[in-house]
Protein backbone atom coordinates (compact mmCIF):
# COMPACT_ATOMS: atom_id res chain seq x y z
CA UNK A 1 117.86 94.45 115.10
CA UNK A 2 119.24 91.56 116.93
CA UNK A 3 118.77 87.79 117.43
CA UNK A 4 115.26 86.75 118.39
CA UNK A 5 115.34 83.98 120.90
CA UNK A 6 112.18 81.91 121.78
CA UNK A 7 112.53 79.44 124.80
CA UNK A 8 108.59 78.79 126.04
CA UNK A 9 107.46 75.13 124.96
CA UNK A 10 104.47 76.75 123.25
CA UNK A 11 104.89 80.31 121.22
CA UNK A 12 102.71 81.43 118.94
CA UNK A 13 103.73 84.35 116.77
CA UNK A 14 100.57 86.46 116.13
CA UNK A 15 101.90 89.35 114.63
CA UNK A 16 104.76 90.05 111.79
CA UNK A 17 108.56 90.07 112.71
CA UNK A 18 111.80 91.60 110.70
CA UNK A 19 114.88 90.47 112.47
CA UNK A 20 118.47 89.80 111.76
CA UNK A 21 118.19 86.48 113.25
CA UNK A 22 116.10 83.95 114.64
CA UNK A 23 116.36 81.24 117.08
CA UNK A 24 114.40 78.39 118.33
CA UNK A 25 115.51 76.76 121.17
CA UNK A 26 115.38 73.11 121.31
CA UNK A 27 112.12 71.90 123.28
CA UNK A 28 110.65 75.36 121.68
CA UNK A 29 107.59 75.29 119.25
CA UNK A 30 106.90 78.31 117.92
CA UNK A 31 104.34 78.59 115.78
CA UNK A 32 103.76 81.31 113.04
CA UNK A 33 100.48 82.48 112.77
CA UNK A 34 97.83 81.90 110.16
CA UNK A 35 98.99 85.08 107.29
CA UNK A 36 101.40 86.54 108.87
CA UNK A 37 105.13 87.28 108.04
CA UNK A 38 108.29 86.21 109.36
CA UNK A 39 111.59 88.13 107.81
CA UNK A 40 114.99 86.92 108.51
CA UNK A 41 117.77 88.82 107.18
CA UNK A 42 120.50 86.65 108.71
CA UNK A 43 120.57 83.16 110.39
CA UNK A 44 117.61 81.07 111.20
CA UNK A 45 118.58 78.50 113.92
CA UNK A 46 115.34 75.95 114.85
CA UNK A 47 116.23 73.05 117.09
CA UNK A 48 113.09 72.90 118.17
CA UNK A 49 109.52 73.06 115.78
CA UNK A 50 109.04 76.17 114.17
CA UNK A 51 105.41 75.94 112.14
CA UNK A 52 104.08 78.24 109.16
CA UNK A 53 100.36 78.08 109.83
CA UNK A 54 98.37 78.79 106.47
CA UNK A 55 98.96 82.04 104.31
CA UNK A 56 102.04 82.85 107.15
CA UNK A 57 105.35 84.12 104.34
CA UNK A 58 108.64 83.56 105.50
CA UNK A 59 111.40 85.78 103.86
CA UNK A 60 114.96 85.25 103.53
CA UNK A 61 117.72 87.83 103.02
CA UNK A 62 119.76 87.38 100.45
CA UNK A 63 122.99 86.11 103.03
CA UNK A 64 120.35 84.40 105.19
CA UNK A 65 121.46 80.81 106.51
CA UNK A 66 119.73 78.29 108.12
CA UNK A 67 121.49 75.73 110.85
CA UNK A 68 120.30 73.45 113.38
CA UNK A 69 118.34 70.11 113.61
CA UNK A 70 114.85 71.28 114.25
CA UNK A 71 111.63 70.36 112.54
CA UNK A 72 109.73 72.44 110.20
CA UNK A 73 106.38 72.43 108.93
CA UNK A 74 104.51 74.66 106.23
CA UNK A 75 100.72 74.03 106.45
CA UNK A 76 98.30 74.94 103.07
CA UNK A 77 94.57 74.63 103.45
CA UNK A 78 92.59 73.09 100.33
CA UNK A 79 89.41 72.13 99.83
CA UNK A 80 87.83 68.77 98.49
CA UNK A 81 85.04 67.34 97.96
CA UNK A 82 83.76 63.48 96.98
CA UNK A 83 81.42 61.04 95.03
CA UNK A 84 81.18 58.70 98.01
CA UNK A 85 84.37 56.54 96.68
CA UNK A 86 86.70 59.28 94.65
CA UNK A 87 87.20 63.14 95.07
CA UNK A 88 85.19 65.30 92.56
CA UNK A 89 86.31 69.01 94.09
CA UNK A 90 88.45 71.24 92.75
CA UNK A 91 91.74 70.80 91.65
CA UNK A 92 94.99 72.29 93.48
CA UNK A 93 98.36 73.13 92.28
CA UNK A 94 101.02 72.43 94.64
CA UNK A 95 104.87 71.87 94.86
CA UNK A 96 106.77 71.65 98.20
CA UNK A 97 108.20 74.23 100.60
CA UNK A 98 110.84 72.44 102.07
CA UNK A 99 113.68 70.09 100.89
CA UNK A 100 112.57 66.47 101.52
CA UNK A 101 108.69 66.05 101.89
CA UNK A 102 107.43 62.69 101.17
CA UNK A 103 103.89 62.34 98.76
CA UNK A 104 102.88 60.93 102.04
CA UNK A 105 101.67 64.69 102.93
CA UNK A 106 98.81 64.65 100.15
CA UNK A 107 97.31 61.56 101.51
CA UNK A 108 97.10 62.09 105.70
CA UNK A 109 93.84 63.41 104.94
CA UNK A 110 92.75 60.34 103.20
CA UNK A 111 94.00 57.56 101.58
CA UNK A 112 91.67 57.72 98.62
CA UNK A 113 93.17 61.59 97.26
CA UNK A 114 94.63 62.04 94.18
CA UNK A 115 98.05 62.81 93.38
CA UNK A 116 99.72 63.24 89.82
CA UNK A 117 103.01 64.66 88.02
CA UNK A 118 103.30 65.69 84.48
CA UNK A 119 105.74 63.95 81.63
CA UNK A 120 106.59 66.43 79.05
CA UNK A 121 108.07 64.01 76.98
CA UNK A 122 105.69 61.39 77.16
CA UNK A 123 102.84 63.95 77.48
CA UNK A 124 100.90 61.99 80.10
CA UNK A 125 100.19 62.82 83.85
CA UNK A 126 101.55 60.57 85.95
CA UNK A 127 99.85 58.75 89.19
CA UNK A 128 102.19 59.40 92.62
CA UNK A 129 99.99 56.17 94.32
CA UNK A 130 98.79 56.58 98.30
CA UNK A 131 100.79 53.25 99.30
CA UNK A 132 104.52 53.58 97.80
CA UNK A 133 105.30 57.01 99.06
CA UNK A 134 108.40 59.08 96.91
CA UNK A 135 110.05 62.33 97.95
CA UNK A 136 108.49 65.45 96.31
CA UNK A 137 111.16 67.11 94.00
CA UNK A 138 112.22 70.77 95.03
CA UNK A 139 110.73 73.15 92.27
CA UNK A 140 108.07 70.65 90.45
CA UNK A 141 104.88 70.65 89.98
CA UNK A 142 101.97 68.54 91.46
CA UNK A 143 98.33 68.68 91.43
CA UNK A 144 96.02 66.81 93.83
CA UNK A 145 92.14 66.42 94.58
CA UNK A 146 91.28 65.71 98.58
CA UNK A 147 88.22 64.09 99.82
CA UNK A 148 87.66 66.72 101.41
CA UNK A 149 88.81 69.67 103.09
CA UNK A 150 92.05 69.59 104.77
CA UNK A 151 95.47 71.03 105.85
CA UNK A 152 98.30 69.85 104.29
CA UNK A 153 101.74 69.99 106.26
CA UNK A 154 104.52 69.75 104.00
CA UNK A 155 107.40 68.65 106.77
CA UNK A 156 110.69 66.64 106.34
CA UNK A 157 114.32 68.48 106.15
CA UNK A 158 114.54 72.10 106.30
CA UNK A 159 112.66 75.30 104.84
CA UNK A 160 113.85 75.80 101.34
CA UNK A 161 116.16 79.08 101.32
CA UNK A 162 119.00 80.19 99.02
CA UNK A 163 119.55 79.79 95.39
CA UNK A 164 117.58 77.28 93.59
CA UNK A 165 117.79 76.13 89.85
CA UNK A 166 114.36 74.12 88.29
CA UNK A 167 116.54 72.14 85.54
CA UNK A 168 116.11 69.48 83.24
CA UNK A 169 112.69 71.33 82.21
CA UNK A 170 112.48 69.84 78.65
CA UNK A 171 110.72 70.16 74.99
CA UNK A 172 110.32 67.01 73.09
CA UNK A 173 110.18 67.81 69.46
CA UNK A 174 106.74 66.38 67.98
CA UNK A 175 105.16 65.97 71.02
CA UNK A 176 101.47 67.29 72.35
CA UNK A 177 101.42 70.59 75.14
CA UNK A 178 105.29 70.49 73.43
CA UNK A 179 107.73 72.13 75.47
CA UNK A 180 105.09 72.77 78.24
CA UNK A 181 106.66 72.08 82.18
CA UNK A 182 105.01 71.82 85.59
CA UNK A 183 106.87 73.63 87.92
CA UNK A 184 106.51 75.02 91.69
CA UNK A 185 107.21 77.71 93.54
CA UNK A 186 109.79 76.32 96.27
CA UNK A 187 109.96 79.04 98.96
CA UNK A 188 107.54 79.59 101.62
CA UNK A 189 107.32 83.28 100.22
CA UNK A 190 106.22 84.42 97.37
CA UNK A 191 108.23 84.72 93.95
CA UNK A 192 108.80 87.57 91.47
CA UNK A 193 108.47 85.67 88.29
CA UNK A 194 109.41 89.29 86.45
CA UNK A 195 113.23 88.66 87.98
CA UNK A 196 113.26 85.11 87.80
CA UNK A 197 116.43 84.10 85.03
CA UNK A 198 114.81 82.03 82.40
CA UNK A 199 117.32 80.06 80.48
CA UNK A 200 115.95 78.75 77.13
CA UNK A 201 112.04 79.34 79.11
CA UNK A 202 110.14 82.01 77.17
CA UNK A 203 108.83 84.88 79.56
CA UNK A 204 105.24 83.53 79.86
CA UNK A 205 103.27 81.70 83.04
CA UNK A 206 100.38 80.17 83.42
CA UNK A 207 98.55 79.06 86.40
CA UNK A 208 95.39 76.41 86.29
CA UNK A 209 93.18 77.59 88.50
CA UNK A 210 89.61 78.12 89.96
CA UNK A 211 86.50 80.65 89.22
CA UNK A 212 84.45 80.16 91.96
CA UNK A 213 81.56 82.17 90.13
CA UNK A 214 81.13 79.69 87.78
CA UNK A 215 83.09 76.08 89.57
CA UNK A 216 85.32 75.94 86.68
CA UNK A 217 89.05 75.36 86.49
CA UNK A 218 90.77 78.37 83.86
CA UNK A 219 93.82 78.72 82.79
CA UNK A 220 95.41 82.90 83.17
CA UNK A 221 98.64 84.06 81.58
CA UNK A 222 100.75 86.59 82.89
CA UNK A 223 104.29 87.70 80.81
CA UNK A 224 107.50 88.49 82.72
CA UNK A 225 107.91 92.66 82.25
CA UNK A 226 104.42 93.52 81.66
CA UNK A 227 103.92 95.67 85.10
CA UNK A 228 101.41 93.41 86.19
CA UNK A 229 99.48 92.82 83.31
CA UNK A 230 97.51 89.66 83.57
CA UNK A 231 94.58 87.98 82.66
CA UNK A 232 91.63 87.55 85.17
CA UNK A 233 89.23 84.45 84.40
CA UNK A 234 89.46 83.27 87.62
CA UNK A 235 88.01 86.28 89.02
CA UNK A 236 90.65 87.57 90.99
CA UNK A 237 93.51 87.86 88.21
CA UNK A 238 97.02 87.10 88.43
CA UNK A 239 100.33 88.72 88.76
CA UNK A 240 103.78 88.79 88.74
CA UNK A 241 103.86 87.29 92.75
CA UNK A 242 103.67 83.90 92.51
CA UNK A 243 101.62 82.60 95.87
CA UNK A 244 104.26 79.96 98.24
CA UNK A 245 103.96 76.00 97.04
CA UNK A 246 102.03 77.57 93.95
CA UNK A 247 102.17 75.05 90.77
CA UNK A 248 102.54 76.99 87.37
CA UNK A 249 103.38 75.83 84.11
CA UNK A 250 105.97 77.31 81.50
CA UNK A 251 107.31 76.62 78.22
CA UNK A 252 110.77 75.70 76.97
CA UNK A 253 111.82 77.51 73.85
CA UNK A 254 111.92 75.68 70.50
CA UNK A 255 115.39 74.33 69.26
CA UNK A 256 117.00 76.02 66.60
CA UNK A 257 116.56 72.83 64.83
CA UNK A 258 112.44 71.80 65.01
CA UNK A 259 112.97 68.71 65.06
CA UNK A 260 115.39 68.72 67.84
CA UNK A 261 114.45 68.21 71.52
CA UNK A 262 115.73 71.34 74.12
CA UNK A 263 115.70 71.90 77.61
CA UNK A 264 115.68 75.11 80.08
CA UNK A 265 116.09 75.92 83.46
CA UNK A 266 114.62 78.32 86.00
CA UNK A 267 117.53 80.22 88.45
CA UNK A 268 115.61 81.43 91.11
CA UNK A 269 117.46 83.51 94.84
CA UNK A 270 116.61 84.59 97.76
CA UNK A 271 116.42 88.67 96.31
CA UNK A 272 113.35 87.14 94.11
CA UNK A 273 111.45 86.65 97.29
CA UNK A 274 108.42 88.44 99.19
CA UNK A 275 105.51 88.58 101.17
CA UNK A 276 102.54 89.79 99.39
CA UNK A 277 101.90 93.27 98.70
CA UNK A 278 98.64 94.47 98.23
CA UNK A 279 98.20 97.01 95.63
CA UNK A 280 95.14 98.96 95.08
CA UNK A 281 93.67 97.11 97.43
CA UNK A 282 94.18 93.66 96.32
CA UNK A 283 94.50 90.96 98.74
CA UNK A 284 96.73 87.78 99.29
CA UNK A 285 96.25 84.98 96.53
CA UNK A 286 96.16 85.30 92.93
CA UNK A 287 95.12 88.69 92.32
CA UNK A 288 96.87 91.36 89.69
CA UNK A 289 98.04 94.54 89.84
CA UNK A 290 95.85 97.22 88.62
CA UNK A 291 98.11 99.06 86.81
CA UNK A 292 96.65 98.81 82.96
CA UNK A 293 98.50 101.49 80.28
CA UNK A 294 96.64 103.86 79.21
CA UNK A 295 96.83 102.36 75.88
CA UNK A 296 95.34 99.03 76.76
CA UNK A 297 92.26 96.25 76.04
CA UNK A 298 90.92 93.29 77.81
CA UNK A 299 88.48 91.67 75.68
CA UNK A 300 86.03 89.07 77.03
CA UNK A 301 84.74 85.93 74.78
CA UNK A 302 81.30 84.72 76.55
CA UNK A 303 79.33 81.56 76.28
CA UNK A 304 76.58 80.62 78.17
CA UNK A 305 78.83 80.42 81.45
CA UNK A 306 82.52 79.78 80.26
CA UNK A 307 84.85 82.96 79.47
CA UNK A 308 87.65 83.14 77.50
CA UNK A 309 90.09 86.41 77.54
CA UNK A 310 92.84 88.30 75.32
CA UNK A 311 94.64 91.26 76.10
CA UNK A 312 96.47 94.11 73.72
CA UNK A 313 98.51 96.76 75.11
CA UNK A 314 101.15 99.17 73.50
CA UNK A 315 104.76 98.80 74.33
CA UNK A 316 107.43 101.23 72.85
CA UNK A 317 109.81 97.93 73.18
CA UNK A 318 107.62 95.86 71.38
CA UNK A 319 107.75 94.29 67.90
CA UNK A 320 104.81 93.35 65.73
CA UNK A 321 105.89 89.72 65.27
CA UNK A 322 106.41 87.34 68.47
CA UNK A 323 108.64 88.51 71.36
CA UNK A 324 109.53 88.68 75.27
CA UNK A 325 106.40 90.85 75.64
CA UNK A 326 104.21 88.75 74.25
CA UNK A 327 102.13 85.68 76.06
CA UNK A 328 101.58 82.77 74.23
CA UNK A 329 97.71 80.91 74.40
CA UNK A 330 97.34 77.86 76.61
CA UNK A 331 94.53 76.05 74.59
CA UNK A 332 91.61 74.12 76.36
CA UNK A 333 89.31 72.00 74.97
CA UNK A 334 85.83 72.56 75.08
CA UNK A 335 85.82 76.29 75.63
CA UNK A 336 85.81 78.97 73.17
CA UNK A 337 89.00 80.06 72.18
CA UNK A 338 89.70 83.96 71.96
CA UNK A 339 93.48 84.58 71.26
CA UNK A 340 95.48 87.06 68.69
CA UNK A 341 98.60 85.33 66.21
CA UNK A 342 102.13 86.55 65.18
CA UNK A 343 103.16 84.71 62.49
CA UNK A 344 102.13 80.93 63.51
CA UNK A 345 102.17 81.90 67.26
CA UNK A 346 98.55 82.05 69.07
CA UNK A 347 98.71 84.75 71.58
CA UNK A 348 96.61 85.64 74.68
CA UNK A 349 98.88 88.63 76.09
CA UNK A 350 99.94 90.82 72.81
């Protein structure tokens, strides 16, 4: 229940910790084990290194503070893969963990990844270049494509902690993927996107991710409320835990007025934060729940080897046109296209 001190030049914590307080003594680094977790429910002094190997969680109470100079560093392995002069591997969706990373951390690996950002209002992805490094901004959205494999360590300022808002999230009025936003999960923990406040964001996720079955990228929805209800064409499913660094995108509500633009914002704390729990006997990563109503159908659209995926379920709360409940499609081209509609709406989660 007290104040966990670590002094040795070399520590590595290989097994899970819940203290009121943690501190690293200058000279001290102390490294935190590949998947395990680290919660701190009150202050978290490093003025020395302190080092989240890959898949390690670090939780925050909700009064948690963080002081000192130290270092900190939040490692994420990815995979890549090349065509001899430009990376051809999978994609990965990434945002940073702490409060002033530089793009620099995409490209230790190798000069030759690729970085981008997305424009909603221009609806274009934009190129973060190798040689004119920028800081990565808190809460957005980035994909890259390595090489090859690699660790990234996201380093530079502290650990993000505490409340964060995602603003300035927009919808330009007549625009393609209207509305649609790149954003990140900031913590090195995972997020509860059912008690994340949404202002003027509609209740739906998506991720863009990977079926390793097949070596495709997919796109699953999961719907703020649903107990876990999520769609599963990457294999694994998805949830309402959002994995640390993870890249999702969401959508800003229409304006009253079409033809007006709007914006949104996401208010995320420290109570929305977690290590994984496995349920059912899930594991770490983007898996869902299990727990389907009894009143409940997952249908699967097949073609040759790409899958497409809608879901109905009952819901006393529920209306029959468009609501909270319900999980708007994410369209891709050149799949087939399997999705329900309320009114004008195309829906994937109904």
């Amino acid at each position: 229940n007290g104040t966990l001190n670590f002094y040795a030049s070399n520590f590595s914590l290989n097994s899970s910790i819940n203290t009121s307080g943690l501190n690293v003594i200058s000279g001290t680094n102390l490294n935190v084990q590949a998947n395990k977790e680290c919660t701190i429910n009150g202050t978290l002094t490093n003025n020395g290194s302190l080092t989240l190997e890959n898949g390690a969680t670090l939780v925050q109470g909700a009064s948690s503070t963080l002081a000192g100079s130290g270092t900190y560093n939040v490692r994420q392995s990815i995979t890549g893969a090349n065509n001899g002069s430009a990376p051809n591997g999978r994609f990965w969706y990434l945002g940073s963990p702490v409060a002033t990373a530089s793009s620099a951390v995409f490209f230790a690996s190798n000069s030759a990844n690729v970085v981008k950002k997305r424009n909603e209002a221009t609806n274009a992805w934009t190129v973060v270049p190798s040689g004119t490094p920028e800081n990565l901004t808190v809460g957005r959205g980035y994909y890259t494509q390595a090489m090859a494999n690699a660790t990234i360590t996201f380093t530079g300022g502290v650990v993000n902690n505490g409340d964060i808002t995602i603003s300035g999230l927009s919808r330009t009025a007549g625009q393609g993927f209207e509305g649609f936003n790149l954003v990140s999960n900031p913590y090195p923990s995972y997020l509860n996107w059912d008690n994340v406040v949404k202002t003027e964001v509609s209740n739906t996720m998506w991720y863009r991710t990977f079926n390793s079955t097949n070596n495709t990228m997919v796109f699953d929805t999961y719907v703020a409320g649903t107990n876990g209800i999520g769609t599963n064409l990457n294999g694994a499913g998805v949830s309402n835990l959002i994995p640390p660094m993870q890249s999702f995108w969401v959508r800003v509500n229409p304006n009253a007025n079409p033809s007006l633009n709007n914006t949104g914002s996401l208010g995320l704390t420290n109570s929305m934060r977690a290590h994984f729990t496995s349920i059912n006997g899930s594991v770490a990563g983007l898996k869902s729940t299990a727990n389907e109503r009894d009143l409940f159908l997952r249908m699967n659209l097949l073609q040759a080897n790409k899958k497409d995926q809608l879901i109905v379920y009952v819901n006393e709360q529920a209306t029959n046109g468009f609501d909270i409940l319900d999980g708007e499609k994410m369209m891709q081209a050149g799949y087939p296209q399997f999705y329900t509609k309320a009114g004008d709406k195309k829906i994937v989660i109904n």
